[in-house]
Protein backbone atom coordinates (compact mmCIF):
# COMPACT_ATOMS: atom_id res chain seq x y z
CA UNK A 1 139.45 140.67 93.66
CA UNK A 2 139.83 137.81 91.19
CA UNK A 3 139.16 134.51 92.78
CA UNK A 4 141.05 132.95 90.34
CA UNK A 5 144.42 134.42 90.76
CA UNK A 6 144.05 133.82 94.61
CA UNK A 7 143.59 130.16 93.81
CA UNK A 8 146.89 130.34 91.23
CA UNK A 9 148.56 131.98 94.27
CA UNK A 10 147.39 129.79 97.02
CA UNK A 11 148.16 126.31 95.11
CA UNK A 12 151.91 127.89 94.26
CA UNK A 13 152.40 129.01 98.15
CA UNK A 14 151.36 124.79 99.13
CA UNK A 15 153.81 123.71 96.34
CA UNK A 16 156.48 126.24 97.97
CA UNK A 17 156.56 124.42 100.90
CA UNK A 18 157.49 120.51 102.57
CA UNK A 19 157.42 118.69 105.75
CA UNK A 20 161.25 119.24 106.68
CA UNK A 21 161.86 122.48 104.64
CA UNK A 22 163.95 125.17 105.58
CA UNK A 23 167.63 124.40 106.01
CA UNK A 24 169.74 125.83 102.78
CA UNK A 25 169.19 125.73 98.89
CA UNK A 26 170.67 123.90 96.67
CA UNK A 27 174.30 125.29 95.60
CA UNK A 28 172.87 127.04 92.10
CA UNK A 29 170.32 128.66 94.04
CA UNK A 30 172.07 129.70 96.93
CA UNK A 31 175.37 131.14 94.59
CA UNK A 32 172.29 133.27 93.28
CA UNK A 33 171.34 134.15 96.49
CA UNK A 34 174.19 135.60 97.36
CA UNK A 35 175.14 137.08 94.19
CA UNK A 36 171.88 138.93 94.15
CA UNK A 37 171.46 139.53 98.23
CA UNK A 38 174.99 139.75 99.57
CA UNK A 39 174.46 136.50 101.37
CA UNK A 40 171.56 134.00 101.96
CA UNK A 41 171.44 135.56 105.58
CA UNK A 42 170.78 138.93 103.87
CA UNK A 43 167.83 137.31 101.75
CA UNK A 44 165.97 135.93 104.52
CA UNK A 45 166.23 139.44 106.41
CA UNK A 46 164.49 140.84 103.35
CA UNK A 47 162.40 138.50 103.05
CA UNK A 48 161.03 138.76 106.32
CA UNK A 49 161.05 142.55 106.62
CA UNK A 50 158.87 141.97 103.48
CA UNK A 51 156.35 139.74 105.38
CA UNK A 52 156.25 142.16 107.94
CA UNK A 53 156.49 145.63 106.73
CA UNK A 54 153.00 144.20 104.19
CA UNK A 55 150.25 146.31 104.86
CA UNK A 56 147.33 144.42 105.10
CA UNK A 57 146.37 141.77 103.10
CA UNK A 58 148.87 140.09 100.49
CA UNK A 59 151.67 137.84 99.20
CA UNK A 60 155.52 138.31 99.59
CA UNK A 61 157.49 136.28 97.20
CA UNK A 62 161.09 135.35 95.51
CA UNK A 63 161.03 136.06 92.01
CA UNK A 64 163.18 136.22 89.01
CA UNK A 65 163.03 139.16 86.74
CA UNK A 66 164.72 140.83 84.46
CA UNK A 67 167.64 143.05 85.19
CA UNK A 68 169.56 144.73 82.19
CA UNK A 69 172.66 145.29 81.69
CA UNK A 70 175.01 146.77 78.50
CA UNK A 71 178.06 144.63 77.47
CA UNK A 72 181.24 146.16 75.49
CA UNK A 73 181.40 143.80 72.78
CA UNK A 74 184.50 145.29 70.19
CA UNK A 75 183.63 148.03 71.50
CA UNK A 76 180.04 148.54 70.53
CA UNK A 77 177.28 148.03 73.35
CA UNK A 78 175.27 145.40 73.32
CA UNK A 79 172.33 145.36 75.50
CA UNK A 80 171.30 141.81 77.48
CA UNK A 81 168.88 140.47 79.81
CA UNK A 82 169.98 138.61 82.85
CA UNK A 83 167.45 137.01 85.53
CA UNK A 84 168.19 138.13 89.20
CA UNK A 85 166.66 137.70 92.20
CA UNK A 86 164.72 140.19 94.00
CA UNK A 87 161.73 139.73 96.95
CA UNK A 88 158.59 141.71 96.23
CA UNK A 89 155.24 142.16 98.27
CA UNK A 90 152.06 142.55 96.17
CA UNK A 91 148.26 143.28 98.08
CA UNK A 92 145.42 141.24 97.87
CA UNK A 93 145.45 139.04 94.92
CA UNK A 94 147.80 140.53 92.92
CA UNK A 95 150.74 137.96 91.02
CA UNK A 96 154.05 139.36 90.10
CA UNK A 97 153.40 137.44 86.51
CA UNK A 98 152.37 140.59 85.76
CA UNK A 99 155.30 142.56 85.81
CA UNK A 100 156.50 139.84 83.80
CA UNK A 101 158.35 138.44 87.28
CA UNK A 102 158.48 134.47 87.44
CA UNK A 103 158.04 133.46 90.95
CA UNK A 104 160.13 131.45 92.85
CA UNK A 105 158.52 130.71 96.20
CA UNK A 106 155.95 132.91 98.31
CA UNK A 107 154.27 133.11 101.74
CA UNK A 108 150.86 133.84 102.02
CA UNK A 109 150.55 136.84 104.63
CA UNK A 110 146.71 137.04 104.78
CA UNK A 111 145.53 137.31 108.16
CA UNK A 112 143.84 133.72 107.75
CA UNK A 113 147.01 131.90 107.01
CA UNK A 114 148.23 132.98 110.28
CA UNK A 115 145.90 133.97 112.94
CA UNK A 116 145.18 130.64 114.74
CA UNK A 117 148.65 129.52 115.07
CA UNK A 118 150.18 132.91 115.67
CA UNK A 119 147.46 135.28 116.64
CA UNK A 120 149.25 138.60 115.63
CA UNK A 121 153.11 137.87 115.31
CA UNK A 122 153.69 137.79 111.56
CA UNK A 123 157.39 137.55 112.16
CA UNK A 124 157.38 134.22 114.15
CA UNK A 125 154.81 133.01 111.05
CA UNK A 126 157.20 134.33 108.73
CA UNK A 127 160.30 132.74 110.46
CA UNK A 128 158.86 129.24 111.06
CA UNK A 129 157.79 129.20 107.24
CA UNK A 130 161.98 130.20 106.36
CA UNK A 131 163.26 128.06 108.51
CA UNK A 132 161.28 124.90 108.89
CA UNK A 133 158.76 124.98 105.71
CA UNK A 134 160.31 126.71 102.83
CA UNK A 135 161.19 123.64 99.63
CA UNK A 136 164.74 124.86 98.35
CA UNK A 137 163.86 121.60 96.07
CA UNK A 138 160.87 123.54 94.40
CA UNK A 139 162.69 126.77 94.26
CA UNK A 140 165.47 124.78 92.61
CA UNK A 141 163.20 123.47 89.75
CA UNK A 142 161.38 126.79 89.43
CA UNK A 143 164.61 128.45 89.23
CA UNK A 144 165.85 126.32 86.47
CA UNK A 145 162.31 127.11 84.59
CA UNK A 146 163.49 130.47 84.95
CA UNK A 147 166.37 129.89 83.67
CA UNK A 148 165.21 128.35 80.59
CA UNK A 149 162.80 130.79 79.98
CA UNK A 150 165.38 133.23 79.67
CA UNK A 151 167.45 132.05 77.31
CA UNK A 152 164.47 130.45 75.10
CA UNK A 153 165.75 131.28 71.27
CA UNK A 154 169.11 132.44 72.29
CA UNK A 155 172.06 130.98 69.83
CA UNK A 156 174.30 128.62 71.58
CA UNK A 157 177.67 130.90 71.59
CA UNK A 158 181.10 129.11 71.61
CA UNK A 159 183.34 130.64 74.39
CA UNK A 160 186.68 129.45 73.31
C-alpha cells in the first residue's frame, strides 16, 4: 500500500467535511445531482449502498469523470466530453485520479474511521457523515475545478 496516497486521501476526506454539514448543495451542484442521479435522494441511496456494499477496507467517493457523447453538428458527428457525476468505491489506498476521475467528496470506510463510534454499523457512519458532516461548500468549489478542468483550451463559441 502506498502511504502516500492514503495521506492524499485522508487530508481530502477532512477537507470534505464541516461542523454543520449535511443539509443540501448548492443549486449548480444539486441541478447536477439530479441530472446525473435522478434526484439528490437517489444520490445519497447510492452513495450509501456504496459505503456499505465496500468489501473491506477502502474509500467511496463523488467524482466527476468523463462521459462521451456524439453531437449532430450539419450533420456530421462530432464527438465531446462532458463531466458527470458518478459514486465509485476503490479498496485500500487506491484514488480514482487514476482513472482520470476528479473527486468531489469521499468517506473514509476503513474500519478505524468507524469502529469506536459505531462499532459495526457502517450505515449509521455512513448516514451521520451525509447528513450532518458532508461540506456541499467544498464540493461546490471542487466541482467548479472540475469544471474548469474540462473545458481548459476549449474556444469560447458564440451561441447566437
Amino acid at each position: 500500500m502506498d502511504l502516500s496516497l492514503q495521506v492524499w486521501n485522508h487530508d481530502f476526506f477532512w477537507e470534505s467535511m464541516q461542523p454543520g454539514g449535511g443539509d443540501m448543495p448548492r443549486l449548480g451542484l444539486l441541478e447536477q445531482i439530479e441530472k446525473d442521479f435522478g434526484s439528490f435522494t437517489n444520490f445519497k441511496e447510492k452513495f450509501l449502498e456504496a459505503a456499505l456494499t465496500l468489501f473491506g477496507s477502502g474509500w467511496v467517493w463523488l467524482v466527476s469523470n468523463n462521459c462521451a457523447f456524439l453531437l449532430l453538428v450539419v450533420s456530421a458527428p462530432v464527438k465531446r466530453n462532458e463531466r458527470c457525476l458518478a459514486v465509485v468505491k476503490t479498496s485500500n489506498a487506491i484514488n480514482p485520479i487514476v482513472w482520470d476521475d476528479i473527486p468531489i467528496i469521499s468517506l473514509d470506510v476503513w474500519e478505524h474511521a468507524y469502529y469506536l463510534d459505531y462499532k459495526n454499523d457502517k450505515g449509521k457512519y455512513a448516514t451521520v457523515f451525509m447528513n450532518h458532516l458532508v461540506s456541499w461548500n467544498a464540493a461546490a468549489a471542487r466541482m467548479a475545478r472540475a469544471e474548469a478542468f474540462v473545458n481548459l483550451g476549449e474556444p469560447k463559441i458564440p451561441i447566437a
